[in-house]
Protein backbone atom coordinates (compact mmCIF):
# COMPACT_ATOMS: atom_id res chain seq x y z
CA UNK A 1 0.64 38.36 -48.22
CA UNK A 2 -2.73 39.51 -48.05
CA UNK A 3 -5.74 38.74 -50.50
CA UNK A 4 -5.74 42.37 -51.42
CA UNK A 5 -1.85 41.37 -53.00
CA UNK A 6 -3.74 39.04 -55.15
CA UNK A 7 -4.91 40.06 -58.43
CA UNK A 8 -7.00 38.50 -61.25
CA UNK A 9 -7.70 39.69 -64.42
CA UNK A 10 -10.59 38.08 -67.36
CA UNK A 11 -10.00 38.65 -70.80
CA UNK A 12 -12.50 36.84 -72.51
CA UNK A 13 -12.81 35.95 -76.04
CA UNK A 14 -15.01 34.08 -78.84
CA UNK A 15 -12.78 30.95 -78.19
CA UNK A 16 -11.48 31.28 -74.71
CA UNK A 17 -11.54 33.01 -71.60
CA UNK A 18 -8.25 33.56 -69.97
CA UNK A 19 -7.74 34.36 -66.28
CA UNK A 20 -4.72 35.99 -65.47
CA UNK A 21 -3.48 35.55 -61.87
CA UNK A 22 -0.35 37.36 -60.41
CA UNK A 23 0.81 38.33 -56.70
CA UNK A 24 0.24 34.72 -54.18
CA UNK A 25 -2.74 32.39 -54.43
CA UNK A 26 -3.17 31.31 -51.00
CA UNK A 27 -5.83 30.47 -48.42
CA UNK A 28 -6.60 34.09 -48.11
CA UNK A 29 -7.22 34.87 -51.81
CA UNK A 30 -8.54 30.89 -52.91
CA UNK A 31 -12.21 31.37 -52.35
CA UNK A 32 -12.36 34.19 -54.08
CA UNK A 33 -10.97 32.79 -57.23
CA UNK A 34 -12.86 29.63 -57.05
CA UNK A 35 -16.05 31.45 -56.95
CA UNK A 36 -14.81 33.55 -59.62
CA UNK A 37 -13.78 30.64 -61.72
CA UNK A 38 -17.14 28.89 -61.28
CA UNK A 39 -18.95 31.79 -61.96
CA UNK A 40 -17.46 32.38 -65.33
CA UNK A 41 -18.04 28.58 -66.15
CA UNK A 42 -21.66 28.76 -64.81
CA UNK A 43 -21.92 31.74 -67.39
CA UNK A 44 -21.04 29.28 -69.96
CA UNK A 45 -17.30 29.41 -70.26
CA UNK A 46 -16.11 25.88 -71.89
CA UNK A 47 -12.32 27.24 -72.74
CA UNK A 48 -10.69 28.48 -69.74
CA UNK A 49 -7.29 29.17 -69.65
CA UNK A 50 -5.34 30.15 -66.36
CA UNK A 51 -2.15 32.50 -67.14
CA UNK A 52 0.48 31.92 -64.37
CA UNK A 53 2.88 33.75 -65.89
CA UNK A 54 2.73 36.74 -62.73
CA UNK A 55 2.01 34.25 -59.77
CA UNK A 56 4.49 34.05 -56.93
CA UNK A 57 3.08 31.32 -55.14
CA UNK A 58 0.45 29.08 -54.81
CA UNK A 59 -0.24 26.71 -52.15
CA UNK A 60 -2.77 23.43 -51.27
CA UNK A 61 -6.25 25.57 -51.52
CA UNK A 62 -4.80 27.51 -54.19
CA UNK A 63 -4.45 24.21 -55.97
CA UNK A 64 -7.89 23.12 -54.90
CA UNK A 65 -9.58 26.38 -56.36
CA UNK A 66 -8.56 25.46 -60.06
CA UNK A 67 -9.09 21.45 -59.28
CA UNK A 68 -12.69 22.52 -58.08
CA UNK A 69 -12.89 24.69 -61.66
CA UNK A 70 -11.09 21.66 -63.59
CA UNK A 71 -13.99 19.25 -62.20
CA UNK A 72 -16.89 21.94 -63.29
CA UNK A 73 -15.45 21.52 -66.71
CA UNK A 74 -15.37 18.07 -66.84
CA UNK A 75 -17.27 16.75 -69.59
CA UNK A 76 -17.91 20.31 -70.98
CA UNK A 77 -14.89 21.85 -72.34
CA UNK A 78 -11.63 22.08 -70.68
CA UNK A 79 -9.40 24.23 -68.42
CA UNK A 80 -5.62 24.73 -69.36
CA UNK A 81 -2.76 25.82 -67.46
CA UNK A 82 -0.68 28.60 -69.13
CA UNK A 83 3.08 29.49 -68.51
CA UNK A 84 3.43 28.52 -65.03
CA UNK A 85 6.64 30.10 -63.17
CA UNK A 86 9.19 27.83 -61.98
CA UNK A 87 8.16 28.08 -58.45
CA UNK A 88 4.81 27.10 -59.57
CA UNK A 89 5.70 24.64 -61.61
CA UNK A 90 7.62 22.88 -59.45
CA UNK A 91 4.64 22.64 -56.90
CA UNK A 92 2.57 21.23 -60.00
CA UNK A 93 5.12 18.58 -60.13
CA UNK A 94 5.42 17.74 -56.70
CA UNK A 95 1.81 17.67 -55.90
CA UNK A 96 1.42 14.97 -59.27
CA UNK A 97 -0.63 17.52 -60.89
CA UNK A 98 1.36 17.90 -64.20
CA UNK A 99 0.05 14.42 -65.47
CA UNK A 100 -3.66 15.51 -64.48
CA UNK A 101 -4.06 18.81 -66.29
CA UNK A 102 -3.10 20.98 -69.03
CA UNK A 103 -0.05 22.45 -69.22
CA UNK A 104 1.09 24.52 -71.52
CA UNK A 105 4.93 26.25 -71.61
């Protein structure tokens, strides 16, 4: 898939700012959302929630994009996983990353 399949969109509110991702987060589309994610938290973003309710796929730099966000946070407010697909899930789980961030159903 191509980074142009990947799509990301910010809704941002008075208590959070949610990221939506759908299509595959993979080392053609990570960089962009990392930069994207630090970007909003360098704007002052403390609650940032990442929906994964429309991604396909994500693989190792995918991961490392919202690990790289998660450690920007630390300290100043917190990032939170929302409705990960069972593909994606399962990769959270594998990789040991369910016990290290926020998950919610």
């Amino acid at each position: 898939m191509r980074a142009e399949d990947f799509h990301t969109e910010v809704s941002i509110s008075q208590s959070e700012t949610v990221v939506a991702l759908s299509g595959e987060l993979d080392v053609a589309s990570s960089q962009g959302l990392s930069e994207e994610l630090i970007n909003l938290i360098d704007d002052g973003t403390t609650e940032l929630v990442i929906d994964l309710a429309q991604l396909a796929f994500i693989d190792s730099t995918g991961l490392s994009a919202i690990l790289r966000a998660n450690k920007k946070l630390d300290g100043k407010g917190q990032l939170v996983l929302r409705q990960p697909t069972p593909l994606v899930r399962q990769v959270l789980e594998v990789t040991g990353l369910t016990g290290a961030l926020r998950i919610e159903p």
